[in-house]
C-alpha atoms as a PDB file:
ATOM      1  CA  UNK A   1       0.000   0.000   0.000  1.00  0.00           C
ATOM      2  CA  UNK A   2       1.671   3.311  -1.190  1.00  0.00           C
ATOM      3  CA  UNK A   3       1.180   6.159   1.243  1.00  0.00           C
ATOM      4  CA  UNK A   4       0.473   9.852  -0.659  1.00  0.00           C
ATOM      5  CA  UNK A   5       2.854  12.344   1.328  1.00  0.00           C
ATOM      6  CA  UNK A   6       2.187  15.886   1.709  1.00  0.00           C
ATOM      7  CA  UNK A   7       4.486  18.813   2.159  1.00  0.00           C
ATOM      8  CA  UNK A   8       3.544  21.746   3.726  1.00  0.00           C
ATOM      9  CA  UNK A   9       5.055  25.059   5.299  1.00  0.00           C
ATOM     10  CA  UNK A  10       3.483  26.256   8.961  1.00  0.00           C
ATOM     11  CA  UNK A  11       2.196  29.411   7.460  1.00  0.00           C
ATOM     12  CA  UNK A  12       0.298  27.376   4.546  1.00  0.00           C
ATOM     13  CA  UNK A  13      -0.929  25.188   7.055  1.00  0.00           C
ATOM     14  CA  UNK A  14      -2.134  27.676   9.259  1.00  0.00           C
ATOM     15  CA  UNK A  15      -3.913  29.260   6.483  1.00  0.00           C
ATOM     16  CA  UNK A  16      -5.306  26.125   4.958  1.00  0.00           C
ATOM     17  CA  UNK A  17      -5.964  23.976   7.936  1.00  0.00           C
ATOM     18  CA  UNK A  18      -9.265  22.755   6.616  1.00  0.00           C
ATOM     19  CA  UNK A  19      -7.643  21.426   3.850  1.00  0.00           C
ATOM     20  CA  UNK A  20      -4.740  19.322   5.186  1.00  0.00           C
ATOM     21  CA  UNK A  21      -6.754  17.856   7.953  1.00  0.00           C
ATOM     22  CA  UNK A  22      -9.120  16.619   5.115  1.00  0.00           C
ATOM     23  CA  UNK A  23      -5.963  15.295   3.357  1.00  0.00           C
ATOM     24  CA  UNK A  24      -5.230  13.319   6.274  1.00  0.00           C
ATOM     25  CA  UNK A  25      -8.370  11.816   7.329  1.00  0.00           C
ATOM     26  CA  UNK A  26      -8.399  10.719   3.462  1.00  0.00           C
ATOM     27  CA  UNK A  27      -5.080   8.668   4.414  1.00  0.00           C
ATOM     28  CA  UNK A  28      -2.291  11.215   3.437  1.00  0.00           C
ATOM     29  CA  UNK A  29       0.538  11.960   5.267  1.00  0.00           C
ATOM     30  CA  UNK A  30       1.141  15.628   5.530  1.00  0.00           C
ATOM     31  CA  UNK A  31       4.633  16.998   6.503  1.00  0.00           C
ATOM     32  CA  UNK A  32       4.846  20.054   8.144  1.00  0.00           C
ATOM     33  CA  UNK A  33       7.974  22.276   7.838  1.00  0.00           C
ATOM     34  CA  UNK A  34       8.936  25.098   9.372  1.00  0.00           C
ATOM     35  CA  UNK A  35      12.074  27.582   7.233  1.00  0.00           C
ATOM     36  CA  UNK A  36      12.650  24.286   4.823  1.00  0.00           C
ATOM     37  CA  UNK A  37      12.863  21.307   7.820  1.00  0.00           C
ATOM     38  CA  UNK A  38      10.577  18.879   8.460  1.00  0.00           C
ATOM     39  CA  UNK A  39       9.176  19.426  12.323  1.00  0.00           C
ATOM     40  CA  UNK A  40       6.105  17.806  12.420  1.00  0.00           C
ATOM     41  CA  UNK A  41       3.977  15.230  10.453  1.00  0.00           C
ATOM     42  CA  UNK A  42       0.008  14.899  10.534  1.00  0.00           C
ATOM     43  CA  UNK A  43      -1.935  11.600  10.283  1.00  0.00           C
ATOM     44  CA  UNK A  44      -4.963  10.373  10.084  1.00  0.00           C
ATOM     45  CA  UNK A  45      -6.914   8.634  12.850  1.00  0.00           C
ATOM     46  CA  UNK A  46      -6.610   4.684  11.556  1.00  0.00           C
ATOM     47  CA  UNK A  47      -9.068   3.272  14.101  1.00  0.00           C
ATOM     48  CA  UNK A  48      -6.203   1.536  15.710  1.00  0.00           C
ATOM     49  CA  UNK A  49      -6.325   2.672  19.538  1.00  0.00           C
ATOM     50  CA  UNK A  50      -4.872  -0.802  20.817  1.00  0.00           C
ATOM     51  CA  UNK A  51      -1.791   0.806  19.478  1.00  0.00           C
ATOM     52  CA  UNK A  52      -2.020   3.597  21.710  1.00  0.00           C
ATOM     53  CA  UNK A  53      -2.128   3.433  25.654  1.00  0.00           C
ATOM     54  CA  UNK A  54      -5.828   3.949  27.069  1.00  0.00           C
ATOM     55  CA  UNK A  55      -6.661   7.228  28.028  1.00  0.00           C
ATOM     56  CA  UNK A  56      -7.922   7.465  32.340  1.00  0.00           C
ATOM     57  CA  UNK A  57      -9.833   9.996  33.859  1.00  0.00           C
ATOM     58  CA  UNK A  58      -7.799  10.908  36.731  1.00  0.00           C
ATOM     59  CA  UNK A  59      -8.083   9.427  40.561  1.00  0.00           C
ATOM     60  CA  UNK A  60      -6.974  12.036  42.521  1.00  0.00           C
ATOM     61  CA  UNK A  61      -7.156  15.952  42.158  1.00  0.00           C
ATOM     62  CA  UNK A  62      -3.770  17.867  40.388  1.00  0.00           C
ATOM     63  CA  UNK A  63      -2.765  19.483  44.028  1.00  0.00           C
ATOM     64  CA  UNK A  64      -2.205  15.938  45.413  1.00  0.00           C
ATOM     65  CA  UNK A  65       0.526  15.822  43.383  1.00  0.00           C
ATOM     66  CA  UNK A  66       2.621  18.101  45.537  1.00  0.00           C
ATOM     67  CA  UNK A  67       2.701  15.536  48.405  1.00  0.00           C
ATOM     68  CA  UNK A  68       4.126  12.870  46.290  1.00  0.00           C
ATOM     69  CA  UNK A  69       7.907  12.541  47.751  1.00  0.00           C
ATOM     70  CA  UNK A  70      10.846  11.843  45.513  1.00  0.00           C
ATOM     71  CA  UNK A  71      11.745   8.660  43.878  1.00  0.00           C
ATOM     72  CA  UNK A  72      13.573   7.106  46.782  1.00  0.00           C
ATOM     73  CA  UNK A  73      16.924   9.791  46.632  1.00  0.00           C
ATOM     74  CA  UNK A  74      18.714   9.943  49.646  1.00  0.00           C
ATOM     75  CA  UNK A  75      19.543  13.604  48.774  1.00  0.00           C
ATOM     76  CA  UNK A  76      17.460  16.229  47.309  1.00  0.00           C
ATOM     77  CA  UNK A  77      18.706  15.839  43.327  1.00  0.00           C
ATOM     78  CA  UNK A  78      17.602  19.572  43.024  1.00  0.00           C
ATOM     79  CA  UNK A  79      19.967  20.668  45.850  1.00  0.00           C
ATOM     80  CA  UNK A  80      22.822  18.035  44.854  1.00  0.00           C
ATOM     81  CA  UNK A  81      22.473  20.463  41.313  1.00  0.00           C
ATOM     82  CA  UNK A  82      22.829  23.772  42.784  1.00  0.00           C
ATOM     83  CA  UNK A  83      25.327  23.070  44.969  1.00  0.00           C
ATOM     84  CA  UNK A  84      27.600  21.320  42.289  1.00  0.00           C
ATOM     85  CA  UNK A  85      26.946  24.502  39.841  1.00  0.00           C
ATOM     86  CA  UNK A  86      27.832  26.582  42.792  1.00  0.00           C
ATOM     87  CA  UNK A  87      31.246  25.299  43.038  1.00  0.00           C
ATOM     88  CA  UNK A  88      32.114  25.704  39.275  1.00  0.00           C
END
């Protein structure tokens, strides 16, 4: 199966959005550059989610996050940082 590929400039693709996203749910693959290099590519949605990992709602509200502790450090790695750029 031959994939069609697009190329297409940020500012052309900003202006024409409509257009490439209908080129990709049609099966292209649209490039996106940005001054002449590729940065980005656009794809279709294949109907393939096993590939993906499941999206969760989450469990726990976003400030319980701040009373997670480290990852088992025996030092702060933030302060072990500092103190090293401190003594260049």
């Amino acid at each position: 199966m031959s994939i069609m590929i697009e190329k297409v400039s940020t500012a052309t693709l900003k202006q024409q959005l409509c257009h490439y996203l209908g080129l990709a749910r049609q099966g292209k693959e649209v490039l996106i550059t940005s001054h002449k290099r590729i940065v980005a590519r656009l794809l279709g949605e294949d109907g393939q989610s096993s590939a993906r990992l499941p999206l969760r709602e989450p469990t726990k509200p976003l400030s319980s996050l701040k009373d997670i502790g480290g990852f088992g450090f025996k030092v702060d790695p933030l302060k072990e940082i500092e103190k090293e750029r401190s003594e260049r």
